[in-house]
N, C-alpha and C. Protein backbone atom coordinates (compact mmCIF):
# COMPACT_ATOMS: atom_id res chain seq x y z
N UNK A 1 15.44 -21.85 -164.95
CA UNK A 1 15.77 -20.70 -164.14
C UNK A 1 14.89 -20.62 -162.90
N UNK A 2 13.31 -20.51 -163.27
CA UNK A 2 12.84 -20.68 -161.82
C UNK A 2 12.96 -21.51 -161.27
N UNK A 3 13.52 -22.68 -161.88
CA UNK A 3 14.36 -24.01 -160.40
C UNK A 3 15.16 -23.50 -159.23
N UNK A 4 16.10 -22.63 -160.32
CA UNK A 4 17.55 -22.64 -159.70
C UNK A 4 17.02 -21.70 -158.56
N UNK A 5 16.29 -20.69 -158.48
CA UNK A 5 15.69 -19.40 -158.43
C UNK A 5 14.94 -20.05 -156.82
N UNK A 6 13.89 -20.94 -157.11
CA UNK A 6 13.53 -21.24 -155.91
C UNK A 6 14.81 -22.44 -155.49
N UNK A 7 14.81 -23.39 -155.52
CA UNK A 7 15.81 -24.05 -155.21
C UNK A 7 16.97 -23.12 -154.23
N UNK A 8 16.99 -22.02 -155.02
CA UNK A 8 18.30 -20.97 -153.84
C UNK A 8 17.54 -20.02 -152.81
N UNK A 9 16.25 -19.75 -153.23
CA UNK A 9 15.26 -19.25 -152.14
C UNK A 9 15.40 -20.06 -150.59
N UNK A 10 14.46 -21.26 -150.98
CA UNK A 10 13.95 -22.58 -150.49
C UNK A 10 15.42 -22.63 -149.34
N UNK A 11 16.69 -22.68 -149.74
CA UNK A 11 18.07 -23.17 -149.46
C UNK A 11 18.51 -21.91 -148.11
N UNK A 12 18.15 -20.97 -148.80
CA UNK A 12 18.37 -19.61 -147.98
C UNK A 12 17.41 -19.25 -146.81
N UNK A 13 16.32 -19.52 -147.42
CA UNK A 13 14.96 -19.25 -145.94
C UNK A 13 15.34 -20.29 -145.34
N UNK A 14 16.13 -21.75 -146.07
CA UNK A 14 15.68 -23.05 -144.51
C UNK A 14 17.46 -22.47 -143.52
N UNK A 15 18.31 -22.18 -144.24
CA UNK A 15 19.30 -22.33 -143.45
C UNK A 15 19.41 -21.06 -142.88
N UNK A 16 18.68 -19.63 -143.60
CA UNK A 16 18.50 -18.65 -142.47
C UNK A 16 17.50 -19.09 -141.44
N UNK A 17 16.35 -19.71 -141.48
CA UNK A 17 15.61 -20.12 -140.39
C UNK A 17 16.10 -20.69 -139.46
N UNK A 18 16.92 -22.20 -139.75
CA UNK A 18 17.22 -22.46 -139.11
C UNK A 18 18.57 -22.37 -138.68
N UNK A 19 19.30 -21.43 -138.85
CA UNK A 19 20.91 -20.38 -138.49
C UNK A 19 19.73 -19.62 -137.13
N UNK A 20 18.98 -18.86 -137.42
CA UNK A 20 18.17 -18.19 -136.39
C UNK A 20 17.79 -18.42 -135.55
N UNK A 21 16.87 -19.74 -135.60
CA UNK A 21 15.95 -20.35 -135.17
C UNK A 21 16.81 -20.81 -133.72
N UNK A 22 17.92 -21.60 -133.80
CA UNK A 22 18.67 -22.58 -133.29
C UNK A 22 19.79 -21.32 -132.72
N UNK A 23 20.15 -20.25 -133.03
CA UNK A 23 20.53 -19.02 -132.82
C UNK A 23 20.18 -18.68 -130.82
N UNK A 24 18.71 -18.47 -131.36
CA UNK A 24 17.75 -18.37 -130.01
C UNK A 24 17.72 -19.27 -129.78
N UNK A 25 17.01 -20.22 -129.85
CA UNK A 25 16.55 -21.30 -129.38
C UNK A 25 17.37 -21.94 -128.12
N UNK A 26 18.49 -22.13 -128.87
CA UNK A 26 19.72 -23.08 -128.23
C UNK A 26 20.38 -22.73 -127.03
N UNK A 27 20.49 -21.45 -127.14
CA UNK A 27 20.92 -20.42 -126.05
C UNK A 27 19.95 -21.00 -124.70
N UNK A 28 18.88 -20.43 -125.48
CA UNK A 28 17.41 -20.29 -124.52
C UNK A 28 17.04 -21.48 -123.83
N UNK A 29 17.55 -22.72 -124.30
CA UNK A 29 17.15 -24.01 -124.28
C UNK A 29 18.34 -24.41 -122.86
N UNK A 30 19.87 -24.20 -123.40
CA UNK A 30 20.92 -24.22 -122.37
C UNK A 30 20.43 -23.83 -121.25
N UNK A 31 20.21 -22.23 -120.88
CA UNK A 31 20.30 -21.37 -120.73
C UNK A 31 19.15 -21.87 -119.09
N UNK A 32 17.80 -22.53 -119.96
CA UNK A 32 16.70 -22.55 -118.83
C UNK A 32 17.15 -23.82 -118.38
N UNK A 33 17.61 -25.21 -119.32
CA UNK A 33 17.99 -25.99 -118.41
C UNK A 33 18.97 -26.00 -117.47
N UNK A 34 19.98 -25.53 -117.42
CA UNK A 34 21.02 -25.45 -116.78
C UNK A 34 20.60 -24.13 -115.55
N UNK A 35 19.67 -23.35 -115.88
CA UNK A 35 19.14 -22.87 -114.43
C UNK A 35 18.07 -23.29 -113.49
N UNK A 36 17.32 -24.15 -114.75
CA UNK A 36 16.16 -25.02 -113.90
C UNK A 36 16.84 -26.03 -112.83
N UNK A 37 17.82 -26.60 -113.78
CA UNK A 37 18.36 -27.74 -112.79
C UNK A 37 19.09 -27.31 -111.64
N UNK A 38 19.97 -26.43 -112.07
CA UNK A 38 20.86 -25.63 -110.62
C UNK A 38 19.63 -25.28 -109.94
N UNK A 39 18.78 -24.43 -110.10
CA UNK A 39 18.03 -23.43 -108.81
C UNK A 39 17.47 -24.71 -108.34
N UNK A 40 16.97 -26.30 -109.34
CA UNK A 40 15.92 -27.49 -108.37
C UNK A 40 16.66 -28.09 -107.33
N UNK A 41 18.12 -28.12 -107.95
CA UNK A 41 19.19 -28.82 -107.42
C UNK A 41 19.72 -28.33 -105.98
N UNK A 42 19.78 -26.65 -106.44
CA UNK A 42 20.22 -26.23 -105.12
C UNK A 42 19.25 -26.09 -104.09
N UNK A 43 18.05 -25.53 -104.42
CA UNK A 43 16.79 -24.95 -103.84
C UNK A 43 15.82 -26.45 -103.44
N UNK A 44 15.19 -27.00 -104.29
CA UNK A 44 14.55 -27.96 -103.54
C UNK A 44 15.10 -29.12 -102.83
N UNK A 45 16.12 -30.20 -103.80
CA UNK A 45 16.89 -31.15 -103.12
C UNK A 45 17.72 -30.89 -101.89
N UNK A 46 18.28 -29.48 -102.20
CA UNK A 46 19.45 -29.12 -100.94
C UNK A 46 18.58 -29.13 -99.42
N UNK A 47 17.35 -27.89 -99.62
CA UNK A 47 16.25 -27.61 -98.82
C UNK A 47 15.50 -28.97 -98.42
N UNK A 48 15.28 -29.96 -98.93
CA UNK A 48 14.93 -30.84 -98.79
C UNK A 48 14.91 -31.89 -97.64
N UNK A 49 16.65 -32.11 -98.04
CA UNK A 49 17.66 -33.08 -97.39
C UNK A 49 17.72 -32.74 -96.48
N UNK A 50 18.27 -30.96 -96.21
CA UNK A 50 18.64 -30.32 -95.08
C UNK A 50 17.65 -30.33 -94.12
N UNK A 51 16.56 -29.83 -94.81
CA UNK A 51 15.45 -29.93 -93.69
C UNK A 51 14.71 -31.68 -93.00
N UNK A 52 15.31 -32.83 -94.05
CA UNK A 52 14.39 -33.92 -93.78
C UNK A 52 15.88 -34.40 -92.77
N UNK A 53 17.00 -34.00 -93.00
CA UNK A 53 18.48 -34.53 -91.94
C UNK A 53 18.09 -33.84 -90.50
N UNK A 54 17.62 -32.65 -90.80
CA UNK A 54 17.65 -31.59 -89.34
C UNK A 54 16.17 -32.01 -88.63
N UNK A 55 15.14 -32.15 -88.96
CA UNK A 55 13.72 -33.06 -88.75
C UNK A 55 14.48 -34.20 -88.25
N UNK A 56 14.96 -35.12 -88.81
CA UNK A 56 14.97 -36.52 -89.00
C UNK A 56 16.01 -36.54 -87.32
N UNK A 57 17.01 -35.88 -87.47
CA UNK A 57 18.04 -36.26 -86.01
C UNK A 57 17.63 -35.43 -84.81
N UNK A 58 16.88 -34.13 -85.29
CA UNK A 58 16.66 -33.96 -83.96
C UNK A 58 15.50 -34.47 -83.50
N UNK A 59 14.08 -34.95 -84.02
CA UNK A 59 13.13 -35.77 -83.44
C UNK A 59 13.70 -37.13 -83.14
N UNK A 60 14.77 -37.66 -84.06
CA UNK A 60 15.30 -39.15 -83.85
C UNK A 60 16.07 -38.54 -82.29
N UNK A 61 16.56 -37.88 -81.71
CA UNK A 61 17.76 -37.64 -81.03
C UNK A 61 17.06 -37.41 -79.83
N UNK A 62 16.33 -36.30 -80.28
CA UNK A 62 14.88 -36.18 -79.03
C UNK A 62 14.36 -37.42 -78.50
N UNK A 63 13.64 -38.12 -79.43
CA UNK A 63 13.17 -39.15 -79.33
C UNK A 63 13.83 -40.47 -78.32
N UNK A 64 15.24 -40.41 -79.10
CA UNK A 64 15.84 -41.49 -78.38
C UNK A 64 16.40 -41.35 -76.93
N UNK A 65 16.23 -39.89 -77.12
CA UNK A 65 16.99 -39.75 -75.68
C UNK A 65 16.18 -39.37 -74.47
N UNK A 66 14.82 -39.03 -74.77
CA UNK A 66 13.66 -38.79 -74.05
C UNK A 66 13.16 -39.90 -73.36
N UNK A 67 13.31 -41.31 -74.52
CA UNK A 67 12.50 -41.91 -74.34
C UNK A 67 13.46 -42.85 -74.13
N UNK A 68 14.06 -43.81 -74.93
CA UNK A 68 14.89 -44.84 -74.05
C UNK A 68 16.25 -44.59 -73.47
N UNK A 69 17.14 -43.16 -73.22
CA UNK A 69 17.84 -43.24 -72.35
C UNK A 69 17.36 -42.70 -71.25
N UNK A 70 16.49 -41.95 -71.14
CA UNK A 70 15.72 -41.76 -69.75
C UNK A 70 15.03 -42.69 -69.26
N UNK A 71 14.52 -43.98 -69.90
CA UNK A 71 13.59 -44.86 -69.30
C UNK A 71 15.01 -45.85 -68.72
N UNK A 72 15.82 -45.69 -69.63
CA UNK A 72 16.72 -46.94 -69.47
C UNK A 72 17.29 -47.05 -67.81
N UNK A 73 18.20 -45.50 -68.18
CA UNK A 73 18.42 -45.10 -66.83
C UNK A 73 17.87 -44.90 -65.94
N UNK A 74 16.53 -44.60 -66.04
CA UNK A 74 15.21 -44.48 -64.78
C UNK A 74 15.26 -46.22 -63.86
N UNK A 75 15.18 -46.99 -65.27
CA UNK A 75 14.92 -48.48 -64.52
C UNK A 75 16.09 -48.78 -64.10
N UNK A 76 16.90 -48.61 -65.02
CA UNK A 76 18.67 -49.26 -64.39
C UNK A 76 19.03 -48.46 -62.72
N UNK A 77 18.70 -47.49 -62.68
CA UNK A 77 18.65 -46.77 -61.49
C UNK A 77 18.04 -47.02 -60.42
N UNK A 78 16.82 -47.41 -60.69
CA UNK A 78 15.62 -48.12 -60.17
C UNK A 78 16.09 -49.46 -59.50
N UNK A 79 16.18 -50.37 -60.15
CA UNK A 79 16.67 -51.67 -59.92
C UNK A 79 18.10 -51.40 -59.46
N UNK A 80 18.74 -50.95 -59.46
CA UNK A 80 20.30 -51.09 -58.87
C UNK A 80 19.85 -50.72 -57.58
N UNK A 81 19.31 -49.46 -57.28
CA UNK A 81 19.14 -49.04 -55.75
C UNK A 81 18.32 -49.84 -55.29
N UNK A 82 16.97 -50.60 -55.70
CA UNK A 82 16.29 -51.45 -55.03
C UNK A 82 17.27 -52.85 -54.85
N UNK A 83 18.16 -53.04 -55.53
CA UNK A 83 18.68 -54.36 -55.78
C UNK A 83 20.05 -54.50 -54.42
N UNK A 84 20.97 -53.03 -54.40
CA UNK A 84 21.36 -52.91 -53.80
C UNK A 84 20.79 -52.29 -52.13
N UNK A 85 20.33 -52.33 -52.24
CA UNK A 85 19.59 -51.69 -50.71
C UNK A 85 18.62 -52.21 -50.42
């Protein structure tokens, strides 16, 4: 009798524990990954990109156009009018 007795205890605390346990848990577990990853996903990678695309073309754009289409055209300009005249 006290087999059966704990044996149905033992049976009842593990599968209420873990009915409970996994109850919360699982939720909680979904719940933070699936907002950790959205808010990293949206918030850092998005912020990221956006800011390293918007950095990246307008210093590249600046850059290129400051520097070798103004030089280009400075000399091509340069040399055509000296070349022609």
């Amino acid at each position: 009798m006290q087999t059966f007795v704990q044996t149905f205890i033992e049976t009842i605390v593990e599968t209420f524990i873990r009915t409970i346990v996994w109850a919360i848990i699982e939720p909680f577990v979904e719940t933070f990954v699936e907002t950790f990853v959205e808010t990293f996903i949206e918030t850092f990678i998005e912020t990221f990109i956006e800011t390293f695309v918007e950095t990246f073309v307008e210093t590249f754009v600046e850059t290129f156009v400051e520097t070798f289409v103004e030089t280009f055209v400075e000399t091509f300009v340069e040399t055509f009018v000296e070349t022609t005249h």
